[in-house]
Protein backbone atom coordinates (compact mmCIF):
# COMPACT_ATOMS: atom_id res chain seq x y z
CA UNK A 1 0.00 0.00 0.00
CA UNK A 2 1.42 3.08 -0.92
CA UNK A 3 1.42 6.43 0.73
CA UNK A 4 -1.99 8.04 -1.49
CA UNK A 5 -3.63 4.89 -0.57
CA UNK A 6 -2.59 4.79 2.52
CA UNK A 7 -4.47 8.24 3.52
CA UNK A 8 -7.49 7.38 1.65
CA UNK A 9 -7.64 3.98 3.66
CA UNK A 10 -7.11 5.81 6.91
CA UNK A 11 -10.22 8.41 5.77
CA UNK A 12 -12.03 5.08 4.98
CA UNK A 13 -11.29 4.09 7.68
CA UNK A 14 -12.18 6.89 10.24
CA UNK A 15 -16.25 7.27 7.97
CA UNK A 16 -16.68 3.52 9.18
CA UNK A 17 -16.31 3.88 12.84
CA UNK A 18 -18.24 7.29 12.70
CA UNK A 19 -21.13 5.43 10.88
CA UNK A 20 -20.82 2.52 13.79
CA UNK A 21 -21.26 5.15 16.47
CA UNK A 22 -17.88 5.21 17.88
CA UNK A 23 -17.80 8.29 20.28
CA UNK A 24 -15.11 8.29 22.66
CA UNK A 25 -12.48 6.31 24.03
CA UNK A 26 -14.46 3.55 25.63
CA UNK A 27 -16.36 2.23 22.51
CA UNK A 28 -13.41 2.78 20.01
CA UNK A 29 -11.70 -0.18 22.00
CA UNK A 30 -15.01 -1.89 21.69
CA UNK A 31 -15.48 -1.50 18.42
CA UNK A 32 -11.49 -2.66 17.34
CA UNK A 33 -11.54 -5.57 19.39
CA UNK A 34 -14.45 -6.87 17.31
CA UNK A 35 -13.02 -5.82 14.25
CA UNK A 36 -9.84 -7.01 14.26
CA UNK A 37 -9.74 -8.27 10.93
CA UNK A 38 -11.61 -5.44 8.91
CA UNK A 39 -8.70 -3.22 10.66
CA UNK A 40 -5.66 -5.25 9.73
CA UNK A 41 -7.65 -4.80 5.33
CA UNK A 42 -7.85 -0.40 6.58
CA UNK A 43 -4.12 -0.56 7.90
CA UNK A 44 -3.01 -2.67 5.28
CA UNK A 45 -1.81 -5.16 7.74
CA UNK A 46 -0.56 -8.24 7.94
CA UNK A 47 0.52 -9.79 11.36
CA UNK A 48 2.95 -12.74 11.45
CA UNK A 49 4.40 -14.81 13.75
CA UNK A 50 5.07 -11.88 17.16
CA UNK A 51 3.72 -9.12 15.98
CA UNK A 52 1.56 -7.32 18.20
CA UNK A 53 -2.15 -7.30 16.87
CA UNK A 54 -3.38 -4.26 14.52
CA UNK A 55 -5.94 -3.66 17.58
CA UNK A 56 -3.35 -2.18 20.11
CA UNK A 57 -1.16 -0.52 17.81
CA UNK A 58 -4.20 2.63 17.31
CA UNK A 59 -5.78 4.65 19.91
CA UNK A 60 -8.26 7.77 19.02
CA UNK A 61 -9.07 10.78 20.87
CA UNK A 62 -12.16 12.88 20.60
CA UNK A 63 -12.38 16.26 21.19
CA UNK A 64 -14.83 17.57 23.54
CA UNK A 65 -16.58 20.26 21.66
CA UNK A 66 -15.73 19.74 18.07
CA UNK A 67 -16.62 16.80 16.11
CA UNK A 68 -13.05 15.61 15.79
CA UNK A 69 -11.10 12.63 15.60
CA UNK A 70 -7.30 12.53 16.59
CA UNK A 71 -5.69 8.91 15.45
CA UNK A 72 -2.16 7.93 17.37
CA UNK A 73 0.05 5.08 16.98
CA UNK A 74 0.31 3.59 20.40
CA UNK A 75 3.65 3.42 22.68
CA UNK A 76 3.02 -0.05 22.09
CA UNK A 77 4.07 0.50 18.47
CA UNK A 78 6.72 2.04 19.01
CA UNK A 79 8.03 -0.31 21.22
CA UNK A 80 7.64 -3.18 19.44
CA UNK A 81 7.57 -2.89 15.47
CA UNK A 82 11.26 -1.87 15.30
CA UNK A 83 11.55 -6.09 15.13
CA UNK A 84 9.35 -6.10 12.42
CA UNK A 85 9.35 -2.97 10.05
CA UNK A 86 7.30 -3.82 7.63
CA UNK A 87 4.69 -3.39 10.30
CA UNK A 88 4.80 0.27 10.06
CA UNK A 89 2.15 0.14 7.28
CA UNK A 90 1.13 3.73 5.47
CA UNK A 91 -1.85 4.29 7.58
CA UNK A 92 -0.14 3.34 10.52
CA UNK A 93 2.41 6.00 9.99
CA UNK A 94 -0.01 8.61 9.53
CA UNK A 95 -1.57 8.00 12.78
CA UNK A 96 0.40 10.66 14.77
CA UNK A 97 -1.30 13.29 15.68
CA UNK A 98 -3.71 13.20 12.14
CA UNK A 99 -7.24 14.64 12.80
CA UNK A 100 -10.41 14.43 11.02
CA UNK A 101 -13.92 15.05 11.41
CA UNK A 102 -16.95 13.34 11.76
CA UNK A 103 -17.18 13.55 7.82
CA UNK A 104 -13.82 11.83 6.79
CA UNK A 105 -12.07 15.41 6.00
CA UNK A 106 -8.77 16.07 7.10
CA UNK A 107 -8.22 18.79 9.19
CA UNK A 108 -5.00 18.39 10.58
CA UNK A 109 -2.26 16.19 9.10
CA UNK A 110 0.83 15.93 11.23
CA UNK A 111 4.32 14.89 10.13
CA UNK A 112 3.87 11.12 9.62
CA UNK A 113 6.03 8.53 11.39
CA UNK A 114 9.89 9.10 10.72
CA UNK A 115 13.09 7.20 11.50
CA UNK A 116 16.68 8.13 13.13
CA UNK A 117 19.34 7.73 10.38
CA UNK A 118 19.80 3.64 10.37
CA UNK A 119 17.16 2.67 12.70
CA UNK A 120 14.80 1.69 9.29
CA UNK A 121 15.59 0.21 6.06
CA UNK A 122 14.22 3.32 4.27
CA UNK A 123 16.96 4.90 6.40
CA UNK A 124 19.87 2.86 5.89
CA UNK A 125 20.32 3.96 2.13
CA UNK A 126 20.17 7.76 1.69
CA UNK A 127 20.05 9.31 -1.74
CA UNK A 128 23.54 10.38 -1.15
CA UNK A 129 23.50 13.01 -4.31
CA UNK A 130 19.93 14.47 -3.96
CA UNK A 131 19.22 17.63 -3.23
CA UNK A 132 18.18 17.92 0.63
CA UNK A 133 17.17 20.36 3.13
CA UNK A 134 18.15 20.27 7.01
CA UNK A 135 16.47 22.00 9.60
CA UNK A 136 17.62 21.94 13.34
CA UNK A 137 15.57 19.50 15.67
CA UNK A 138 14.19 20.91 18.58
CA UNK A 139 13.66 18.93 21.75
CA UNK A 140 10.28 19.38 23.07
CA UNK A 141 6.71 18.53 22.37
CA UNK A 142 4.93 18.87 18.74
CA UNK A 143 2.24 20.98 18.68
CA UNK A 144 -0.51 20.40 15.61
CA UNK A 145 -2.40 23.67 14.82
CA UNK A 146 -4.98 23.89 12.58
CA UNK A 147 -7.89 26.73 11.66
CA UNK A 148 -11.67 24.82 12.18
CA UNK A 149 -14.89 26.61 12.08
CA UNK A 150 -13.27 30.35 12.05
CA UNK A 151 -11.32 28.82 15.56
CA UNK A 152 -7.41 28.13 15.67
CA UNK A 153 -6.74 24.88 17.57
CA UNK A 154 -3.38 23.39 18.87
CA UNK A 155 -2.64 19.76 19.99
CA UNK A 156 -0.05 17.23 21.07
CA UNK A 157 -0.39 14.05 18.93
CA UNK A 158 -1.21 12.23 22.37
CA UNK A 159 -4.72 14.23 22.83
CA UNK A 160 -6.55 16.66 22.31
CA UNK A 161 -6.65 17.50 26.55
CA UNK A 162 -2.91 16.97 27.40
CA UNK A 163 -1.08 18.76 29.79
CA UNK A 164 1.04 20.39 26.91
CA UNK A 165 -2.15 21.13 24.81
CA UNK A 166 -3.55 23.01 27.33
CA UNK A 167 -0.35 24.85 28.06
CA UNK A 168 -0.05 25.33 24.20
CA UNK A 169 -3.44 26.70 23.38
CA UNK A 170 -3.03 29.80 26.02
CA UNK A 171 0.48 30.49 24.74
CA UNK A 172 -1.35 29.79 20.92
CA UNK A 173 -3.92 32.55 21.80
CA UNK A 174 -1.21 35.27 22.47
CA UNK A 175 0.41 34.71 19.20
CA UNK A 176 -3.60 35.03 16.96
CA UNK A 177 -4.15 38.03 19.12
CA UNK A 178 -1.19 40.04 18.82
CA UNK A 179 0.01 39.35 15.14
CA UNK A 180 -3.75 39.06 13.83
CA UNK A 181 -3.98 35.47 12.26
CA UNK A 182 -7.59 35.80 11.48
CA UNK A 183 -6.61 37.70 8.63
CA UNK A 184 -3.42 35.71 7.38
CA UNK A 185 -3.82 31.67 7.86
CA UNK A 186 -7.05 30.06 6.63
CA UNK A 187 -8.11 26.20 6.85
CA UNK A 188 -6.78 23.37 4.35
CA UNK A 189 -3.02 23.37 5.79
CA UNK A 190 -1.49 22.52 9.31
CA UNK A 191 1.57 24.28 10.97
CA UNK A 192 3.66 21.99 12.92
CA UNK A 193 5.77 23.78 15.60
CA UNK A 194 7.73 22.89 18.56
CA UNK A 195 6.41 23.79 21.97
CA UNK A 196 9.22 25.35 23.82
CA UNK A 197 8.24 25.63 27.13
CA UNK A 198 10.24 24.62 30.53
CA UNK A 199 7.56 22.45 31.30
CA UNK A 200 8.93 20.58 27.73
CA UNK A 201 11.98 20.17 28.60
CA UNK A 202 13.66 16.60 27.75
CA UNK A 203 17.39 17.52 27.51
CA UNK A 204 17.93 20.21 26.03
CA UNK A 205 17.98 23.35 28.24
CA UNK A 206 16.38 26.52 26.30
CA UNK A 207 17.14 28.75 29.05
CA UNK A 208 13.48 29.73 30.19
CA UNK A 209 12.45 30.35 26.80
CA UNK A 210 8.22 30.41 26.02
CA UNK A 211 7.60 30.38 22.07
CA UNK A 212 5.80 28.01 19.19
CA UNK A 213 9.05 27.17 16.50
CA UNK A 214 7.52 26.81 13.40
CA UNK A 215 8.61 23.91 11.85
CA UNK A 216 6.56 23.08 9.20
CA UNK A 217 3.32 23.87 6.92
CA UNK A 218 1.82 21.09 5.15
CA UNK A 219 -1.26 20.84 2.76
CA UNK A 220 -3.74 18.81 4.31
CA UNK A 221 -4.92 15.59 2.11
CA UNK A 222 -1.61 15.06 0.68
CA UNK A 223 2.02 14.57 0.90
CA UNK A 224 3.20 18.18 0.33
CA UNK A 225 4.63 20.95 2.62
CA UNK A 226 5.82 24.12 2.14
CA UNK A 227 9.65 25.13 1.16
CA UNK A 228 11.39 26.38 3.42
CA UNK A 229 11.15 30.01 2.17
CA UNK A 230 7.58 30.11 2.32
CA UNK A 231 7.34 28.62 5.79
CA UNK A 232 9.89 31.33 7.01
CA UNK A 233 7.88 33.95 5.30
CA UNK A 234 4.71 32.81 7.09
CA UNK A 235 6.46 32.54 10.40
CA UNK A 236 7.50 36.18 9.72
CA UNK A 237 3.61 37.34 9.23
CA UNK A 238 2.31 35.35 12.61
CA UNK A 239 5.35 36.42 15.03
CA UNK A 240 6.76 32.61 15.07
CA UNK A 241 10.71 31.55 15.46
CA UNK A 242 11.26 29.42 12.40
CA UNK A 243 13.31 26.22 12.70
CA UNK A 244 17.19 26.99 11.82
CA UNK A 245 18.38 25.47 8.81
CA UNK A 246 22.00 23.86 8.53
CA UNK A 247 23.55 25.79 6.16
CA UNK A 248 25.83 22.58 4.52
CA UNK A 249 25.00 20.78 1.17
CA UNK A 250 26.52 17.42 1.53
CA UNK A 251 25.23 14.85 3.07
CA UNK A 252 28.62 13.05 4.27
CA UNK A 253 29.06 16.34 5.95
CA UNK A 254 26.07 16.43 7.63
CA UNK A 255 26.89 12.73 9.02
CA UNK A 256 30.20 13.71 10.18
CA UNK A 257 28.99 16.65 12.09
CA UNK A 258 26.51 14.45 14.29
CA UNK A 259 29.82 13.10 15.58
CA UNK A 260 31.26 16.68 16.75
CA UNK A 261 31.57 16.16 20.83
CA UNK A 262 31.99 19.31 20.55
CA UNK A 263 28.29 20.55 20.48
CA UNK A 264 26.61 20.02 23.66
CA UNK A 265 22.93 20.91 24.37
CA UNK A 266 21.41 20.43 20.85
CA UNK A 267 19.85 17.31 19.93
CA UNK A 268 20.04 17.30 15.79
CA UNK A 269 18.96 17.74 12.46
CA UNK A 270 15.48 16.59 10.44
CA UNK A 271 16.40 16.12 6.89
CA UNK A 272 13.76 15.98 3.97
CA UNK A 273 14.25 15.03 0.61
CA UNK A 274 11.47 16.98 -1.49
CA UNK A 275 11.86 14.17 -4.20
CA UNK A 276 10.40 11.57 -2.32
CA UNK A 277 9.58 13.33 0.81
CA UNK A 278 11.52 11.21 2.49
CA UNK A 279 12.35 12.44 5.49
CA UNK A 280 15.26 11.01 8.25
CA UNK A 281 16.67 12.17 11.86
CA UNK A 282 19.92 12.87 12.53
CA UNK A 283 20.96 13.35 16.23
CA UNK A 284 24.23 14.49 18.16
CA UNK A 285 26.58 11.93 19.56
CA UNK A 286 26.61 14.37 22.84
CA UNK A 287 22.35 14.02 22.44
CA UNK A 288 22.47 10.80 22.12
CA UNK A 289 24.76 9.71 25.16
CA UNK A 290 22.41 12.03 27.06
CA UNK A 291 19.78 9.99 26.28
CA UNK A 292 21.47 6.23 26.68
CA UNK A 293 22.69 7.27 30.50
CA UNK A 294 19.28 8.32 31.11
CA UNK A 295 17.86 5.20 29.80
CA UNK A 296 20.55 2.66 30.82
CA UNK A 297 18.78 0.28 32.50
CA UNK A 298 18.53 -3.52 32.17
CA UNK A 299 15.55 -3.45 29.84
CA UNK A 300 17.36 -1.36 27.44
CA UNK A 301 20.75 -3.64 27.40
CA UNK A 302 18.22 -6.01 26.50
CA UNK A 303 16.86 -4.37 23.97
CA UNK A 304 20.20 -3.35 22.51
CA UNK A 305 21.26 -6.31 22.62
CA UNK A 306 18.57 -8.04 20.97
CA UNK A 307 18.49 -5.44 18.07
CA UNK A 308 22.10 -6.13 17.59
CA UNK A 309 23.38 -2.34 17.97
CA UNK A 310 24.36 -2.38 22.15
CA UNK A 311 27.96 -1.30 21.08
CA UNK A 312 26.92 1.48 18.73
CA UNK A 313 24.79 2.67 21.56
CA UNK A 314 27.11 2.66 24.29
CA UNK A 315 30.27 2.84 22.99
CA UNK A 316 30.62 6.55 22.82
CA UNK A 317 29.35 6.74 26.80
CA UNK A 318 30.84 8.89 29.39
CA UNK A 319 33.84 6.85 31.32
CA UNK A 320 31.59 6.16 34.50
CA UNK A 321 28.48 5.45 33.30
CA UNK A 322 30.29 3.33 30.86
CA UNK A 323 31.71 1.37 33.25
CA UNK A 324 28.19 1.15 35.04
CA UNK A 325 27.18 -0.48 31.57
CA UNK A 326 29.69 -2.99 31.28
CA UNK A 327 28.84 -4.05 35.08
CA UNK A 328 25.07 -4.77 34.40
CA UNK A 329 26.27 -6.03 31.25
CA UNK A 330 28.41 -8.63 33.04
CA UNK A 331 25.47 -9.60 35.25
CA UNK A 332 23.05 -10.36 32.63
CA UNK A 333 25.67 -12.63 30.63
CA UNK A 334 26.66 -14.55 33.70
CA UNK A 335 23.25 -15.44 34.02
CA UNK A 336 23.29 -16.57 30.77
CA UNK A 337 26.08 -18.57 31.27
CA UNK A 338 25.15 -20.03 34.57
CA UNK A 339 24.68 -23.78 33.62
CA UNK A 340 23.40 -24.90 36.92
CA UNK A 341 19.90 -23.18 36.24
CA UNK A 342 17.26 -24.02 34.07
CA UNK A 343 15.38 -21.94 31.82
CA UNK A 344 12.65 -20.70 34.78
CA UNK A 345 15.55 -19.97 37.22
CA UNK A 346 16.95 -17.69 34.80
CA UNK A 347 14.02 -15.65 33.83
CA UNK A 348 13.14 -15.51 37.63
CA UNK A 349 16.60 -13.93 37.91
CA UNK A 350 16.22 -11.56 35.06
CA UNK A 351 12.90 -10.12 36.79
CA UNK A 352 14.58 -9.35 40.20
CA UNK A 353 17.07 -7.34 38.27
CA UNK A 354 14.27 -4.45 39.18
CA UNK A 355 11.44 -3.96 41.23
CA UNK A 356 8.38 -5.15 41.67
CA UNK A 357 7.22 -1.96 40.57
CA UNK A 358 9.59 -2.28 37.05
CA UNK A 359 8.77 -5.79 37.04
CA UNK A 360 5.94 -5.58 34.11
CA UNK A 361 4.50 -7.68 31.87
CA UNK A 362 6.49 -5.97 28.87
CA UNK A 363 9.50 -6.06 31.30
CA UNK A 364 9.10 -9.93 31.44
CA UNK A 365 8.86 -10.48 27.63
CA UNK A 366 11.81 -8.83 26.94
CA UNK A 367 13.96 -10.98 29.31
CA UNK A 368 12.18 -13.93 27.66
CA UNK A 369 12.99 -12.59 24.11
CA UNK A 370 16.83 -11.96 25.60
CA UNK A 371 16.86 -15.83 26.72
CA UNK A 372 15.70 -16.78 23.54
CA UNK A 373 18.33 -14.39 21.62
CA UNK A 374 21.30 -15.46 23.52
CA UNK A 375 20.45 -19.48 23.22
CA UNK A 376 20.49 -18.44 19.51
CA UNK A 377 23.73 -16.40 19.59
């Protein structure tokens, strides 16, 4: 399924479960769970052998007032399709943040799902030689705005009602007022911006700073965004920051850059190819040890180790928690290795590696996919 049919199977899609009287959370899950099937022919999806069903890779959110649909891929999906990648169907990839209404229309249409540099197959092969533009990647939240019914609206692609919406929509109301958007943004496109906000913050430390980044404009109902001139002009007109843009050509460049340790306290680059649209992340080495001795945990040694890139993940780690990773590392091989336990022993000693609390039911699958990975290595 390609991308056009993609969207038109997602709009397909959202008209059957408004003509089945799905309302709100609650009957949404109804209504998938008995329609498994009929959602795996709308997603174009076919489940094999461990891969999660179609059923809890969506959830929806429904505006209070409006008659509005918000579709999301679940955390679910993103935790456990990076095994299987041809998962990540069109209309699943769409689902982030995409709203309609209770007609089928698109009113919003967020970026769809994109991969870090080599974490996808469509990733691992860049056009090397096409043109290519780079903008810098904030780290916060995405807002969604969109223009409905003479209102301006911004989201998060989690719901309509998160924290960060609500944040959002007062700082949102400042901008309309002051620089007059009635007058210059109609409906039919969506600006994406980044919510920079202290209450955002991930790693990167704006200093206090309060504003919407405009990031993008894209026409709703297709695959097309602005260039970056005209975004830049329309950030001018509504008082937005517009997302920097790298101001290198070449790709290899741009690659070697990303490995500057140099740069501290930025997190990276989006790149889009207007050709295909593709469109790829590119983080910081600094970024993305940040972000590994923040995570290091058991579950994600696991994980890395599973996935087969544990030493391109922690090889670049500061020299202490470095060391901290090759010490849990040693205790999860010597269990391994222990051949005076059985298979049960050994996942009971894989889930007291954390609390009870840690000690979930995702927790437990992935030391039973690490048992399973590590008979086989």
């Amino acid at each position: 399924m390609n991308q056009w049919d993609g969207l038109f199977s997602l709009t397909d899609f959202v008209k059957r479960i408004v003509y089945d009287g799905v309302s709100d959370k609650t009957s949404f899950r109804v209504w998938c769970k008995s329609h498994e099937q009929e959602m795996e022919a709308f997603f174009g999806y076919t489940r094999r052998q461990g891969m999660p069903p179609i059923t809890s890779l969506v959830s929806a959110s429904f505006h209070p007032t409006e008659p509005l649909i918000m579709l999301n891929y679940t955390a679910g999906a993103h935790n456990t399709l990076h095994e299987f990648p041809e998962g990540w169907t069109w209309p699943l990839r769409f689902c982030r943040g995409i709203v309609f209404d209770n007609t089928g229309m698109i009113v919003a249409q967020a970026f769809s799902k994109f991969f870090n540099y080599g974490e996808h197959p469509e990733t691992m092969d860049l056009p090397e030689h096409e043109s290519f533009e780079a903008t810098l990647k904030y780290d916060g939240h995405l807002g969604i705005i969109f223009r409905y019914k003479e209102k301006f609206f911004i989201t998060t692609r989690g719901d309509f009602l998160s924290p960060t919406a609500k944040m959002a929509e007062v700082m949102l109301q400042r901008y309309v007022t002051r620089y007059n958007w009635n007058t210059k943004m109609g409906e039919g496109f969506t600006l994406l911006v980044e919510v920079v906000h202290p209450s955002t913050k991930v790693f990167v430390d704006y200093g206090g700073r309060e504003e919407l980044v405009l990031l993008s404009v894209r026409i709703n109902g297709s695959h097309r965004e602005w260039a970056y001139s005209h975004v830049a002009r329309l950030g001018n007109d509504l008082g937005l920051s517009v997302a920097e843009r790298w101001g290198g050509d070449s790709l290899s460049d741009l690659k070697k850059f990303m490995q500057d340790f140099s740069v501290a306290n930025t997190e990276g680059y989006v790149v889009c190819f207007p050709a295909s649209m593709l469109r790829v992340k590119f983080k910081f080495a600094t970024y993305i040890n940040m972000m590994v001795a923040k995570k290091l945990s058991y579950k994600y040694l696991m994980q890395r180790m599973i996935s087969g890139n544990l030493d391109k993940m922690i090889g670049n780690l500061p020299e202490e928690v470095f060391e901290r990773a090759q010490e849990m590392l040693e205790i999860l091989k010597s269990i391994v290795r222990d051949e005076s336990l059985g298979d049960k022993e050994k996942k009971d000693k894989l889930y007291g590696l954390v609390s009870l609390k840690d000690s979930t039911q995702y927790y437990r699958k992935i030391c039973r996919d690490f048992l399973v990975h590590s008979g086989k290595a």
